[in-house]
N, C-alpha and C. Protein backbone atom coordinates (compact mmCIF):
# COMPACT_ATOMS: atom_id res chain seq x y z
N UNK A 1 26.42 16.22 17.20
CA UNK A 1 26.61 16.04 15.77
C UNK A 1 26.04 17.27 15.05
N UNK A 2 26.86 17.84 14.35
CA UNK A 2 26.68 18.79 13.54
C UNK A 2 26.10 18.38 12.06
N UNK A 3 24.95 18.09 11.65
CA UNK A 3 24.34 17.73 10.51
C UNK A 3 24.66 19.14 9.06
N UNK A 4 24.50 20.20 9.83
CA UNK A 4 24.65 21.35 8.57
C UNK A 4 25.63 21.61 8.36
N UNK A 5 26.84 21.00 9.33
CA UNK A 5 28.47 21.61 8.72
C UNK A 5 28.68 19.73 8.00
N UNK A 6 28.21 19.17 8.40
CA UNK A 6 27.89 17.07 7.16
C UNK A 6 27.86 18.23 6.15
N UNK A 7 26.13 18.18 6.18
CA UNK A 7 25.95 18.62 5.17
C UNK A 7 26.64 19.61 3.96
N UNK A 8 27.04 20.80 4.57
CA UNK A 8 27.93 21.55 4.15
C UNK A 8 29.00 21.23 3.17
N UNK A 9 30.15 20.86 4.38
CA UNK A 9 31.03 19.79 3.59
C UNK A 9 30.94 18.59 2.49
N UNK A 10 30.10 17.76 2.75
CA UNK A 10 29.08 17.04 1.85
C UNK A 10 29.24 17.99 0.40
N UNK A 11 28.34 18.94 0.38
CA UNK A 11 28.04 19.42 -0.82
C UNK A 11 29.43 20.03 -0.89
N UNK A 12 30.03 20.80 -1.18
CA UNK A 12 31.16 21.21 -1.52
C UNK A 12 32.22 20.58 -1.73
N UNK A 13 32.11 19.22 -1.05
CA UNK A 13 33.63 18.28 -1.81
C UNK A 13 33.22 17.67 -3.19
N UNK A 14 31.40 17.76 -2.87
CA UNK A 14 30.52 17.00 -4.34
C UNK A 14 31.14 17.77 -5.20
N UNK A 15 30.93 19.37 -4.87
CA UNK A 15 31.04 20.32 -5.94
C UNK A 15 32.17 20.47 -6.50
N UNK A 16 33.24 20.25 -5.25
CA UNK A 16 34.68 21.09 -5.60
C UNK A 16 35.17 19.50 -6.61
N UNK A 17 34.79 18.42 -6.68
CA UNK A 17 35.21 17.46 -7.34
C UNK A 17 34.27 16.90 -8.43
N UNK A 18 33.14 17.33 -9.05
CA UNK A 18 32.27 17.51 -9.40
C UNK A 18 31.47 15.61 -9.77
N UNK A 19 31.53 16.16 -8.04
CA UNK A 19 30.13 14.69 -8.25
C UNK A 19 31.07 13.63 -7.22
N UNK A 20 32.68 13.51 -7.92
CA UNK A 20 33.15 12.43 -7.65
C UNK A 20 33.61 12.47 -6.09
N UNK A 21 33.61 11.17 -5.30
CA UNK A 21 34.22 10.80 -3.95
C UNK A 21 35.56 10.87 -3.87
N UNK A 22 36.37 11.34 -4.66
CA UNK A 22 37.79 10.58 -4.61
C UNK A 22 38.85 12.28 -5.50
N UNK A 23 40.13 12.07 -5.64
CA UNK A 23 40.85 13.03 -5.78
C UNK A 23 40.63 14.28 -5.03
N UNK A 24 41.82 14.40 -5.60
CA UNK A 24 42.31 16.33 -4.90
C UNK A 24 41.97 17.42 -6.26
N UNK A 25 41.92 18.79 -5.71
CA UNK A 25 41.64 19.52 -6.70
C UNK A 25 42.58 20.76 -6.87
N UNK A 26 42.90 21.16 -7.93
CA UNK A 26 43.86 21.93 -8.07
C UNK A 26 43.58 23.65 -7.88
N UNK A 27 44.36 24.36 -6.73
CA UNK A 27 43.45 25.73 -6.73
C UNK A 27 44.09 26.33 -7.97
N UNK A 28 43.47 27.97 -8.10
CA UNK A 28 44.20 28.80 -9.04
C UNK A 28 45.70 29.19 -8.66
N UNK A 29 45.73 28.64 -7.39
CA UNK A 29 47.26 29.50 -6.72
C UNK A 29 48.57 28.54 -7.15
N UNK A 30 47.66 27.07 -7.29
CA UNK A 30 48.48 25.87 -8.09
C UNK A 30 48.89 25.04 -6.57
N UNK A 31 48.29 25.25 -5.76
CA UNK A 31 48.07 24.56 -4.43
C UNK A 31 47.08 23.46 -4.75
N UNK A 32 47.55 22.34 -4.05
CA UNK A 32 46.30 21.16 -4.07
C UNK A 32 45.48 21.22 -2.61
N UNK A 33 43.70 21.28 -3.09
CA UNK A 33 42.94 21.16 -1.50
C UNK A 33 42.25 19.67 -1.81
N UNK A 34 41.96 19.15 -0.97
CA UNK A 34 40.88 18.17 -0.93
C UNK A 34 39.98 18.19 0.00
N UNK A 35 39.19 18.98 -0.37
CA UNK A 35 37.65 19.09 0.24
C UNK A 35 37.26 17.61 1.06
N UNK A 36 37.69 16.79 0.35
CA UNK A 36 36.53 15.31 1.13
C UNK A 36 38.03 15.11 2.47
N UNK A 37 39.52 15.79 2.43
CA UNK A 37 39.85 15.57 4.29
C UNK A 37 38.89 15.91 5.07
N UNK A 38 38.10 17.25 5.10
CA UNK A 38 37.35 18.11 6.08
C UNK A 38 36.30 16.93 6.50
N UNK A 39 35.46 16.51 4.96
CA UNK A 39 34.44 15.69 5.26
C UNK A 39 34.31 14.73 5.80
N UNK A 40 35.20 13.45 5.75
CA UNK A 40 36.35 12.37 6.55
C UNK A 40 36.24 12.52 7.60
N UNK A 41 36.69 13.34 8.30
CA UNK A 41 36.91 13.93 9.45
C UNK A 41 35.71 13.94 9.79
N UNK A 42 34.69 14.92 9.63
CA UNK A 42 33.50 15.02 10.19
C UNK A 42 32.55 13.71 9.97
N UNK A 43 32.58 13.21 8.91
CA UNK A 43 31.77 12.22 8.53
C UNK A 43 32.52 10.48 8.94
N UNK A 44 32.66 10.27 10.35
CA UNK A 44 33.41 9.32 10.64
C UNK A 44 32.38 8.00 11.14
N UNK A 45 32.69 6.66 11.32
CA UNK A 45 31.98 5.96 11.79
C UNK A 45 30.73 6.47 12.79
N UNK A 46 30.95 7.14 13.75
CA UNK A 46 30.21 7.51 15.13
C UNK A 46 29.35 8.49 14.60
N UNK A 47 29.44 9.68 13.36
CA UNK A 47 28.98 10.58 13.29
C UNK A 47 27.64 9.84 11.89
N UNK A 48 28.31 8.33 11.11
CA UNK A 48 26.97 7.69 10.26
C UNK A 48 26.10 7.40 11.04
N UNK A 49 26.73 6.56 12.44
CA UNK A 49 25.58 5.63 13.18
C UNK A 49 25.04 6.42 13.69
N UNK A 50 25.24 7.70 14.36
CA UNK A 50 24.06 9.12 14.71
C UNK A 50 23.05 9.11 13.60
N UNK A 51 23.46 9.79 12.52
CA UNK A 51 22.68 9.95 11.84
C UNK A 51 21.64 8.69 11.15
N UNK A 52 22.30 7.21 11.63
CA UNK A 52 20.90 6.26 11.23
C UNK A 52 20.75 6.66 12.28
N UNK A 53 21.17 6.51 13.29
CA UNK A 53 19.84 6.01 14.65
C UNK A 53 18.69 7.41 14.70
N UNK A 54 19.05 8.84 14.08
CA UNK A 54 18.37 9.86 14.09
C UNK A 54 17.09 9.01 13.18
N UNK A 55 17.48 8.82 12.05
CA UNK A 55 16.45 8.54 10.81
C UNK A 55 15.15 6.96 11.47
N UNK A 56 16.39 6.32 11.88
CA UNK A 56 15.09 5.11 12.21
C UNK A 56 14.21 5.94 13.80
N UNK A 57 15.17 6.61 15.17
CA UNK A 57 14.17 7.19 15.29
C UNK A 57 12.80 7.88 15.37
N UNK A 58 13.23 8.64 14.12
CA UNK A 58 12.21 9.41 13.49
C UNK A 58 11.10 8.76 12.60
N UNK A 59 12.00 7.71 11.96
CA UNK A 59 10.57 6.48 11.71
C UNK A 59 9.71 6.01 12.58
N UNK A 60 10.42 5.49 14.01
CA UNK A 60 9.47 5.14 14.61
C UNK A 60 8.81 5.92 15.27
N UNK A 61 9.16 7.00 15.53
CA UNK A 61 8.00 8.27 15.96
C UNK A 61 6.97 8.47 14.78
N UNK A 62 7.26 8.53 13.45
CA UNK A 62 6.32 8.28 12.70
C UNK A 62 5.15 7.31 12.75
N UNK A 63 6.26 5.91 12.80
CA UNK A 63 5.15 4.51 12.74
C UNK A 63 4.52 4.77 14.04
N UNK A 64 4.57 5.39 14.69
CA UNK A 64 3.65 5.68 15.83
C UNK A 64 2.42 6.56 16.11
N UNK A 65 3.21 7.71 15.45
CA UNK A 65 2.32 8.12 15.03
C UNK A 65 0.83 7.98 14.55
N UNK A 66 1.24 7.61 13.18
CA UNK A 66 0.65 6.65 12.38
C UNK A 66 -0.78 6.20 13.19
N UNK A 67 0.03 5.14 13.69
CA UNK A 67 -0.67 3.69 14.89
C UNK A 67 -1.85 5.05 15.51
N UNK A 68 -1.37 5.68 16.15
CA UNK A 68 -2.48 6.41 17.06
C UNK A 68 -3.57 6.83 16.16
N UNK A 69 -2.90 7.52 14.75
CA UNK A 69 -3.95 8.19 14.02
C UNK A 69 -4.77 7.14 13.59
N UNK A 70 -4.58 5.90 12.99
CA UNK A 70 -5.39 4.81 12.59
C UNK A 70 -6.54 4.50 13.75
N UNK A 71 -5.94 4.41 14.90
CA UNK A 71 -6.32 3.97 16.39
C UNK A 71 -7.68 4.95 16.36
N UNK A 72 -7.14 6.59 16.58
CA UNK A 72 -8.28 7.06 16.70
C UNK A 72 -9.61 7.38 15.64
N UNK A 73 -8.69 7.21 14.28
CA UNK A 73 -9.98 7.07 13.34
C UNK A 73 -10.89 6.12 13.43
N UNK A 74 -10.32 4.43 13.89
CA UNK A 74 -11.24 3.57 14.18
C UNK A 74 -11.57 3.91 15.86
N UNK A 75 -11.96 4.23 16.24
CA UNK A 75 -12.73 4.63 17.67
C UNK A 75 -13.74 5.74 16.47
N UNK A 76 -13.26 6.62 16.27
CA UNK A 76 -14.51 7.69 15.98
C UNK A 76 -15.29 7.11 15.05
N UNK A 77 -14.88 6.34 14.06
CA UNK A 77 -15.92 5.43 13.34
C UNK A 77 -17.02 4.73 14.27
N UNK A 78 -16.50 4.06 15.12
CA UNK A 78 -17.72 3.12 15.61
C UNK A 78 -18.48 4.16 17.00
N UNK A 79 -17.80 5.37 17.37
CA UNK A 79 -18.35 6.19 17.86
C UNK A 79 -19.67 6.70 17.32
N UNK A 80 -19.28 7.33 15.52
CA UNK A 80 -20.26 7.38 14.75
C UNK A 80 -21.50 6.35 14.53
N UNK A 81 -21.13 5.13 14.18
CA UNK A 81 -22.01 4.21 14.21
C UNK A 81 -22.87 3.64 15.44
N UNK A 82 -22.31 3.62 16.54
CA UNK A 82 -23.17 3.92 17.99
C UNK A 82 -24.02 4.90 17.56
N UNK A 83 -23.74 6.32 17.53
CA UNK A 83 -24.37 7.35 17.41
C UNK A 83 -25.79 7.42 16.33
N UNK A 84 -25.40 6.45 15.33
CA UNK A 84 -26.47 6.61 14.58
C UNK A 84 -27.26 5.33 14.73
N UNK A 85 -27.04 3.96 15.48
CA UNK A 85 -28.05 3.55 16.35
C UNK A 85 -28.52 3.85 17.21
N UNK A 86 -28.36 4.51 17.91
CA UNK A 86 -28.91 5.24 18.71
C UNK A 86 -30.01 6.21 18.53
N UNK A 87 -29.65 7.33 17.02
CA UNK A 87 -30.47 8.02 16.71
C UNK A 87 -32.04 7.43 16.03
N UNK A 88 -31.75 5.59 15.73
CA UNK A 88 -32.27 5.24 15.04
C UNK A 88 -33.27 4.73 16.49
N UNK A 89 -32.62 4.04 17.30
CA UNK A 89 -33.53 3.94 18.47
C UNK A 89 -34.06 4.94 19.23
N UNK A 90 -33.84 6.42 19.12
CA UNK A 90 -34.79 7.07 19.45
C UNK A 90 -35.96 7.32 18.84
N UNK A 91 -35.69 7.63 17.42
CA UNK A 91 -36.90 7.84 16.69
C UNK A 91 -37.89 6.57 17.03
N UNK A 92 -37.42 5.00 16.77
CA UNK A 92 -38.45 4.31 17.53
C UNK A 92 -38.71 4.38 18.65
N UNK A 93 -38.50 5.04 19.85
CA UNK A 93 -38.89 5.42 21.15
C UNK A 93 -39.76 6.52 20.77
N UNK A 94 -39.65 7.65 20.04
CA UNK A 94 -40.31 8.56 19.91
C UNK A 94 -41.85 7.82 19.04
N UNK A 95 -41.47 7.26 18.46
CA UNK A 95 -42.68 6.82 17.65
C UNK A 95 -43.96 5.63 18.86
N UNK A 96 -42.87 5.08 19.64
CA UNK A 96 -43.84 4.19 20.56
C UNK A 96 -44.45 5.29 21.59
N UNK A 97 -44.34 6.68 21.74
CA UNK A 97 -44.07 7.61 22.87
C UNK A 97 -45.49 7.75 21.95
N UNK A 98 -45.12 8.42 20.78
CA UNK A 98 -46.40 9.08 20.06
C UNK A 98 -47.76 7.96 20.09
N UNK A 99 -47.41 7.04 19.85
CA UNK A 99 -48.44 5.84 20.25
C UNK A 99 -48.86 5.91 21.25
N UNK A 100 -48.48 5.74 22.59
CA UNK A 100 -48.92 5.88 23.85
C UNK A 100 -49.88 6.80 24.59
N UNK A 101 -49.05 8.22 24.05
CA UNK A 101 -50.04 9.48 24.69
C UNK A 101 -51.24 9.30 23.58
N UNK A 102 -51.60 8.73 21.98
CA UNK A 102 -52.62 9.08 21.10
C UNK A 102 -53.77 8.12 21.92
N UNK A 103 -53.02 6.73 22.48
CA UNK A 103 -53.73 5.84 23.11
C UNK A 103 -54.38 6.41 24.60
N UNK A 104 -53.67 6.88 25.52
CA UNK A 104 -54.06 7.71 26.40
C UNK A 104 -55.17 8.83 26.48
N UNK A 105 -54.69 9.88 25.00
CA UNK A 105 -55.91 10.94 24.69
C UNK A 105 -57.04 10.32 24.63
N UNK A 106 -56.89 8.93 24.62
CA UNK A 106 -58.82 8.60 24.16
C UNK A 106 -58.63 8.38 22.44
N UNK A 107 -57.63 8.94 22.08
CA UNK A 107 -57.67 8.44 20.36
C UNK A 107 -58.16 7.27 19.58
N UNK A 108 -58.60 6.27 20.87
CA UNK A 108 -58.21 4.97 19.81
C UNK A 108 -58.72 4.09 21.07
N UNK A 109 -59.69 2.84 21.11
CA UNK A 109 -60.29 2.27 22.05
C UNK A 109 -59.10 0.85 21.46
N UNK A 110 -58.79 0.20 22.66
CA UNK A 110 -58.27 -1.18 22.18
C UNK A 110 -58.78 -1.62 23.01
N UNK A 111 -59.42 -3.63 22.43
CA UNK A 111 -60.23 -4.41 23.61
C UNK A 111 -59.18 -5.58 23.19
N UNK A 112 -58.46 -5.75 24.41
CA UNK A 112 -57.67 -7.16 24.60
C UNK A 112 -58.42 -8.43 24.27
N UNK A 113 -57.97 -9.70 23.25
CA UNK A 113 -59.06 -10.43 23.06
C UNK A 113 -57.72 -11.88 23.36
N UNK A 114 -58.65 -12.94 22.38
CA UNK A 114 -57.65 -14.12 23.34
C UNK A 114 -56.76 -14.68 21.70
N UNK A 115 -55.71 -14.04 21.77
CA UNK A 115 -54.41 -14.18 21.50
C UNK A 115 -54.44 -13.24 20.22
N UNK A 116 -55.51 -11.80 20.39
CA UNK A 116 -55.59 -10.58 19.77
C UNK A 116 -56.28 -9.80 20.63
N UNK A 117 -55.84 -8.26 19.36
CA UNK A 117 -56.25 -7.35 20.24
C UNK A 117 -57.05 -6.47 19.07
N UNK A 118 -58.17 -5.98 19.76
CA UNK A 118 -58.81 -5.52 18.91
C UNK A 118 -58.61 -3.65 18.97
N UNK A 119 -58.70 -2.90 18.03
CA UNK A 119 -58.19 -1.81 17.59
C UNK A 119 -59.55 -1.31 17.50
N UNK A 120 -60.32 -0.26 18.12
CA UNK A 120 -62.00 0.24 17.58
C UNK A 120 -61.42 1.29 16.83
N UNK A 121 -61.23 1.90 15.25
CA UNK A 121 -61.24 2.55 14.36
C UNK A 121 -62.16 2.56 13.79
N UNK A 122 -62.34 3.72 12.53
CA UNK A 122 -63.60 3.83 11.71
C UNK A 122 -63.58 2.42 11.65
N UNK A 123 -62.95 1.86 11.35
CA UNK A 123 -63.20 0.34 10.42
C UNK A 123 -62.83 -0.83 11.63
N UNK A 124 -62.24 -0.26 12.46
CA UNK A 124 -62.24 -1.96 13.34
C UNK A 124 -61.24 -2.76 12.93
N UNK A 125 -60.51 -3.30 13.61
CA UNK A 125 -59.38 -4.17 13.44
C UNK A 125 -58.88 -4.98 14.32
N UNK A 126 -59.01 -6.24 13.80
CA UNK A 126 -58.34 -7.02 14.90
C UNK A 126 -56.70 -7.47 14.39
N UNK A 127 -55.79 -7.13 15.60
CA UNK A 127 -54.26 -7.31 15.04
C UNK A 127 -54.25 -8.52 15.94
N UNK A 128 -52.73 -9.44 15.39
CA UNK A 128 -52.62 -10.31 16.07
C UNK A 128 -50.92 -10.38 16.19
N UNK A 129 -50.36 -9.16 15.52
CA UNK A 129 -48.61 -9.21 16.05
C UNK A 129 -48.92 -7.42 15.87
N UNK A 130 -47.46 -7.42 17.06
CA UNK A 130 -47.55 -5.85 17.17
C UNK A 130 -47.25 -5.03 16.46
N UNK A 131 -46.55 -5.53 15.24
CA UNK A 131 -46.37 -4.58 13.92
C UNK A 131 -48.09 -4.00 13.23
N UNK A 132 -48.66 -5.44 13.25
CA UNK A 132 -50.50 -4.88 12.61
C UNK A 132 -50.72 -4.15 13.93
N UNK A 133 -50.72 -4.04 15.45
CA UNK A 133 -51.09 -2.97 16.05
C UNK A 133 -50.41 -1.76 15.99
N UNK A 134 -49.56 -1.80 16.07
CA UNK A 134 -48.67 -0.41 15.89
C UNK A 134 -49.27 0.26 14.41
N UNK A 135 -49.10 -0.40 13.62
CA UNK A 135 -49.54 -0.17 12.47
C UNK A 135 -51.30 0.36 12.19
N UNK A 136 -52.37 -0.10 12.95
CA UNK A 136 -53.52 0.58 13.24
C UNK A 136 -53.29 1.48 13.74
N UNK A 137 -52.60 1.79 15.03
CA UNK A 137 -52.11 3.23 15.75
C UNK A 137 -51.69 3.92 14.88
N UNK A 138 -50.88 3.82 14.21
CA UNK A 138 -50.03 4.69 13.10
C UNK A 138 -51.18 5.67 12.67
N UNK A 139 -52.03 4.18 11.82
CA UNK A 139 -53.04 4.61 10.77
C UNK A 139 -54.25 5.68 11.24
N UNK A 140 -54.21 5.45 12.58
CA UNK A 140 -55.06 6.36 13.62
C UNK A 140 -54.73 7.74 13.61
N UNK A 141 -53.47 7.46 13.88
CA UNK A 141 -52.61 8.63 14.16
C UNK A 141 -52.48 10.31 12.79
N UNK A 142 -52.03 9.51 12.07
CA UNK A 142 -51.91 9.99 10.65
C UNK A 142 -53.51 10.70 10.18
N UNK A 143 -54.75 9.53 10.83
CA UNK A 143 -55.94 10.33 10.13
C UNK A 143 -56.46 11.33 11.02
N UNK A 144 -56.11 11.76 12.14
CA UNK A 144 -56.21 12.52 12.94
C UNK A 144 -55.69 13.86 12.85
N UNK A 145 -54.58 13.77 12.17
CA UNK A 145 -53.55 14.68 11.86
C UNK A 145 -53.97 15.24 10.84
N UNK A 146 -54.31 14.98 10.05
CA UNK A 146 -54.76 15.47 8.43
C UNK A 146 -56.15 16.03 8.64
């Protein structure tokens, strides 16, 4: 199927009849042509249904398209969002890490007691959930630093 000699013809029977589908046109020689035989001819049952089946084709290579690009934007989204739990669980790994070795250096005496734990700081502390211990460590940590 020749789409640019459609086309072609197409526009020039538009032109040579200006706009309209129908009549003949008169040359200067006083000969009659009708541009839309050529087009007829080319533009026959077999040569429309090409040209849908080209167009829905090409839709569905689109809608497919499409599908993949949606597809992979949602993968890299929750790729991202993995990624930034993750970053969020390292920093708390890093922070229990920094706890550990300050506890290790000798930074900080803890005496296991019965259903607490006691923290020896300037001030002494007894925690009884691991947020108030972590949280003495912290506070250890921080005055050490400064």
């Amino acid at each position: 199927m020749d789409t640019e000699k459609l086309k072609t013809l197409a526009l020039a029977y538009l032109d040579a009849n200006r706009g309209y589908w129908y009549g003949a046109h008169e040359l200067a020689d006083g000969t009659t042509y009708e541009p839309g035989v050529d087009f007829i001819v080319e533009c026959n049952p077999a040569t429309v249904l090409a040209l849908i089946a080209d167009v829905e084709r090409l839709r569905n290579e689109r809608d497919t398209k499409i599908t993949e690009h949606v597809k992979d934007l949602h993968k890299l989204i929750c790729v991202q969002a993995e990624r930034d739990e993750l970053r969020a669980e390292v920093e708390r790994l890093r922070a229990d890490a920094e706890r550990y070795v300050f506890i290790r250096s000798g930074g900080i005496y803890i005496e296991p007691g019965d259903g607490e734990i006691y923290v020896a700081t300037d001030s002494g502390a007894y925690c009884k959930t691991d947020e108030e211990f972590d949280g003495q460590i912290d506070a250890a940590i921080e005055k050490e630093k400064a």
